[in-house]
C-alpha atoms as a PDB file:
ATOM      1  CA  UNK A   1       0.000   0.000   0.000  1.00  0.00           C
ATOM      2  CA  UNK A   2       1.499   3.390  -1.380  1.00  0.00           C
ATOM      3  CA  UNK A   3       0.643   6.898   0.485  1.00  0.00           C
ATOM      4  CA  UNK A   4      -0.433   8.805  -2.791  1.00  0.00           C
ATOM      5  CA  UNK A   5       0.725  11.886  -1.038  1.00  0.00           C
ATOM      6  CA  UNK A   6       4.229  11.242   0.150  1.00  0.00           C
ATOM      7  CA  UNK A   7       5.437   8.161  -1.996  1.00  0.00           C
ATOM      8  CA  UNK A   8       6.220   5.965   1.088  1.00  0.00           C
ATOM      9  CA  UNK A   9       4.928   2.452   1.809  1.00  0.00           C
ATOM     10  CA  UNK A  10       2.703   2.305   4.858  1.00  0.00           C
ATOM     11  CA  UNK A  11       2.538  -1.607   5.080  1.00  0.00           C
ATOM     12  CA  UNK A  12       4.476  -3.207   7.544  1.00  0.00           C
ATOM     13  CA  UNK A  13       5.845  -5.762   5.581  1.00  0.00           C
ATOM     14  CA  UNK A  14       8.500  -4.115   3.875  1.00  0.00           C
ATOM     15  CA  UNK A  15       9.889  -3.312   7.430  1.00  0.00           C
ATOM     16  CA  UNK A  16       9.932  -6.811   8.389  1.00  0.00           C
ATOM     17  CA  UNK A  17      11.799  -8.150   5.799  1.00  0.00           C
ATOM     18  CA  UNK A  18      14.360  -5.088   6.115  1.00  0.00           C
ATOM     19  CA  UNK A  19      14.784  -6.463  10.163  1.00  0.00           C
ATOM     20  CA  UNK A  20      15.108 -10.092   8.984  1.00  0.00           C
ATOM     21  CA  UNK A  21      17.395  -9.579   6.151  1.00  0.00           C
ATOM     22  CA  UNK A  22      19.904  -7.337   8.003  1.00  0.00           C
ATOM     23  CA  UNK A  23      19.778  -9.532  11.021  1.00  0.00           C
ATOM     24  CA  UNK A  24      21.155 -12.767   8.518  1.00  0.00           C
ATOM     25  CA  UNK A  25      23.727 -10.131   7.027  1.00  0.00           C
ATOM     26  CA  UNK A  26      24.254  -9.542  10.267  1.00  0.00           C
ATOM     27  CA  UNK A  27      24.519 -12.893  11.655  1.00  0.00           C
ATOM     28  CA  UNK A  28      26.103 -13.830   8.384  1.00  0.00           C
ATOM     29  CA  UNK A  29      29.572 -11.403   8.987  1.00  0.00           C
ATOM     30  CA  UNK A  30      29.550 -12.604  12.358  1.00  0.00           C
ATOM     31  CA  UNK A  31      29.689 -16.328  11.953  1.00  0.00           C
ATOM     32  CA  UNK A  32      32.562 -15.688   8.853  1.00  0.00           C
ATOM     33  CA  UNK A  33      34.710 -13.398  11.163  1.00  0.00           C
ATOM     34  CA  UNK A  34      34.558 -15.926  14.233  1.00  0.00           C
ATOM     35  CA  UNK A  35      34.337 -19.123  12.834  1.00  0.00           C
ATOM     36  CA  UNK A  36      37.327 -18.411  10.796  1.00  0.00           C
ATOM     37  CA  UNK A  37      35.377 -19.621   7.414  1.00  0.00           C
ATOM     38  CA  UNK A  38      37.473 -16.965   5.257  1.00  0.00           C
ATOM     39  CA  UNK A  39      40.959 -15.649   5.874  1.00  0.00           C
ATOM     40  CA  UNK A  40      43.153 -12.509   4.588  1.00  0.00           C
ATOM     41  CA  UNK A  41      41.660 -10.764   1.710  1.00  0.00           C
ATOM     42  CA  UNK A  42      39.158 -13.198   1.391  1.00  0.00           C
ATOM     43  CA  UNK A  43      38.022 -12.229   4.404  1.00  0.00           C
ATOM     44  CA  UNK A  44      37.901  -8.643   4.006  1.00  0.00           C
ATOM     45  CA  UNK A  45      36.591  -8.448   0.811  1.00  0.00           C
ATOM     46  CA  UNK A  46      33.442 -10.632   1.961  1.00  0.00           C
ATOM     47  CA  UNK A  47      32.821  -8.617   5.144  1.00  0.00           C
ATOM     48  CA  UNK A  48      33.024  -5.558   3.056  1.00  0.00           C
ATOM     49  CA  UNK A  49      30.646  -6.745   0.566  1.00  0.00           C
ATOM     50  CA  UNK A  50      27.875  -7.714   3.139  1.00  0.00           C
ATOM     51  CA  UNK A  51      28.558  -4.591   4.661  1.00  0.00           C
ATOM     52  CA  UNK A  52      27.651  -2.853   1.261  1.00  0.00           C
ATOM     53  CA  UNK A  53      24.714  -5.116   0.610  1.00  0.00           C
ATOM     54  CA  UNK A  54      23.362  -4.545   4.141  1.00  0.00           C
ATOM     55  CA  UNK A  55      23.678  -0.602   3.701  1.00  0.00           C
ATOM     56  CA  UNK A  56      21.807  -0.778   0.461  1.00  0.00           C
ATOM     57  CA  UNK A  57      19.240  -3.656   2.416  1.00  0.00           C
ATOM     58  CA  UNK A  58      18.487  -0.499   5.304  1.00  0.00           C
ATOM     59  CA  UNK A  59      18.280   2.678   2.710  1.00  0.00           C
ATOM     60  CA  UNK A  60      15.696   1.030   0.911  1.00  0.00           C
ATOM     61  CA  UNK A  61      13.943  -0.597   3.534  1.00  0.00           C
ATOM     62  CA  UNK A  62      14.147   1.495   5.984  1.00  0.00           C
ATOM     63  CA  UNK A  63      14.646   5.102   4.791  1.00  0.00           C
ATOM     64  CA  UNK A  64      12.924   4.710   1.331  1.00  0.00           C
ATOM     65  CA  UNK A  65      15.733   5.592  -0.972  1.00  0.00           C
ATOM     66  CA  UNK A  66      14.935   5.399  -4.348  1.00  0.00           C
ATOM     67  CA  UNK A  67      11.342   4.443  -4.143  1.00  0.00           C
ATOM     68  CA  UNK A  68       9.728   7.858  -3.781  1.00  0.00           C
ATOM     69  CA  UNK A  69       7.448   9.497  -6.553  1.00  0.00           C
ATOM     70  CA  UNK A  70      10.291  11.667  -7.744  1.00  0.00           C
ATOM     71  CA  UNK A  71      13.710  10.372  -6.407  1.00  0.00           C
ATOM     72  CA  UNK A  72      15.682  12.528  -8.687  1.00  0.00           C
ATOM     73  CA  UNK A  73      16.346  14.927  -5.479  1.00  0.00           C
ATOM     74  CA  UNK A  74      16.553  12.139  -2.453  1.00  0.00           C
ATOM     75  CA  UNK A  75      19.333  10.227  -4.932  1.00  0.00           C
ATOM     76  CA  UNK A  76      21.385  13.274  -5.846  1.00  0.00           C
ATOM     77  CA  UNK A  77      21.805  13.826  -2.296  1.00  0.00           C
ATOM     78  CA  UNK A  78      22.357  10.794  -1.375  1.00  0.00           C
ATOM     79  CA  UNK A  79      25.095  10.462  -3.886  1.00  0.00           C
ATOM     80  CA  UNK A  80      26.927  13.580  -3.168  1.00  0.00           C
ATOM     81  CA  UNK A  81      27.216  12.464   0.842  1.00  0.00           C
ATOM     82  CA  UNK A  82      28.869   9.294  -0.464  1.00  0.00           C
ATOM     83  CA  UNK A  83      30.856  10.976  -2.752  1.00  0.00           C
ATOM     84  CA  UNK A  84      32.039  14.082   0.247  1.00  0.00           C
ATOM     85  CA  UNK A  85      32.293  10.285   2.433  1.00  0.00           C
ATOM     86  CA  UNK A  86      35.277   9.381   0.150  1.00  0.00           C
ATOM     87  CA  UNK A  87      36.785  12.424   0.036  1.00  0.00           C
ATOM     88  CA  UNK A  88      36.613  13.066   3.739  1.00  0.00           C
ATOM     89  CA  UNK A  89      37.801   9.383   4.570  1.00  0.00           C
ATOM     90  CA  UNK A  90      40.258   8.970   1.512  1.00  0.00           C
ATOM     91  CA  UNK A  91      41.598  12.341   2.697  1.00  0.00           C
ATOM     92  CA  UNK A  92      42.216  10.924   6.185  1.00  0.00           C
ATOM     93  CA  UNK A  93      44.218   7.948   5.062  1.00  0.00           C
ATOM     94  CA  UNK A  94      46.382   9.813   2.305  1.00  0.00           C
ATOM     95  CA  UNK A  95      47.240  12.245   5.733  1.00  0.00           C
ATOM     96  CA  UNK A  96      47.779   9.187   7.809  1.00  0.00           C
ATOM     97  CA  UNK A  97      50.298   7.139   5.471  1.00  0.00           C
ATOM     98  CA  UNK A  98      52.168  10.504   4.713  1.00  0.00           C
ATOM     99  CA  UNK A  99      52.748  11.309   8.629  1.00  0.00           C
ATOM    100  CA  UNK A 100      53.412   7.363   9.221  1.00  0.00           C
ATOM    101  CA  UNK A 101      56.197   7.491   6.199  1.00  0.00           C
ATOM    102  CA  UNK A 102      57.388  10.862   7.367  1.00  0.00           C
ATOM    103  CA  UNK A 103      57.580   9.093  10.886  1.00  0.00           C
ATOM    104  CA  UNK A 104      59.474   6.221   9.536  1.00  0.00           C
ATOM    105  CA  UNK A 105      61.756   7.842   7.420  1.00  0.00           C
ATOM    106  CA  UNK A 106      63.261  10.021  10.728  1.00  0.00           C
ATOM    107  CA  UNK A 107      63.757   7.144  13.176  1.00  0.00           C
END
């Protein structure tokens, strides 16, 4: 069921399987880390794919990205926080390694 004047889903249902499938993700990246089922990059490249696939699961389950009426908005915004994200975090770690070979390159 569809609120005509907002765009957004008022069943329940939608919200329930947003719960269960980010509890298995969940439950999922858990049971890999512990139970030692990957290792190395194996490992990391699996955890960071379910984290990606359980950030898409929640935006459009839970905060109703890209289903609205006219998403054109919701999306570019959405797009320029990831894209200020990598900026922001790549930033960080270009800083980091250059004071950590600066630090190296000293002692």
């Amino acid at each position: 069921m569809i609120d005509q004047h907002h765009g957004w889903n008022t069943s329940f249902k939608p919200l329930i399987w947003g719960l269960v499938l980010s509890l298995i993700f969940t439950v999922l990246a858990y049971f890999i880390a512990v139970e030692h089922w990957l290792s190395g990059w194996g490992l990391v490249f699996t955890i960071f794919g379910i984290c990606i696939i359980q950030a898409m699961t929640q935006l459009i389950f839970f905060m109703h990205l890209f289903l609205e009426s006219k998403p054109k908005w919701n999306s570019l915004v959405f797009f320029f926080l990831v894209l200020v994200m990598f900026v922001v975090i790549g930033g960080t770690l270009w800083i980091m390694n250059n004071l950590n070979y600066n630090v190296k390159m000293h002692t």
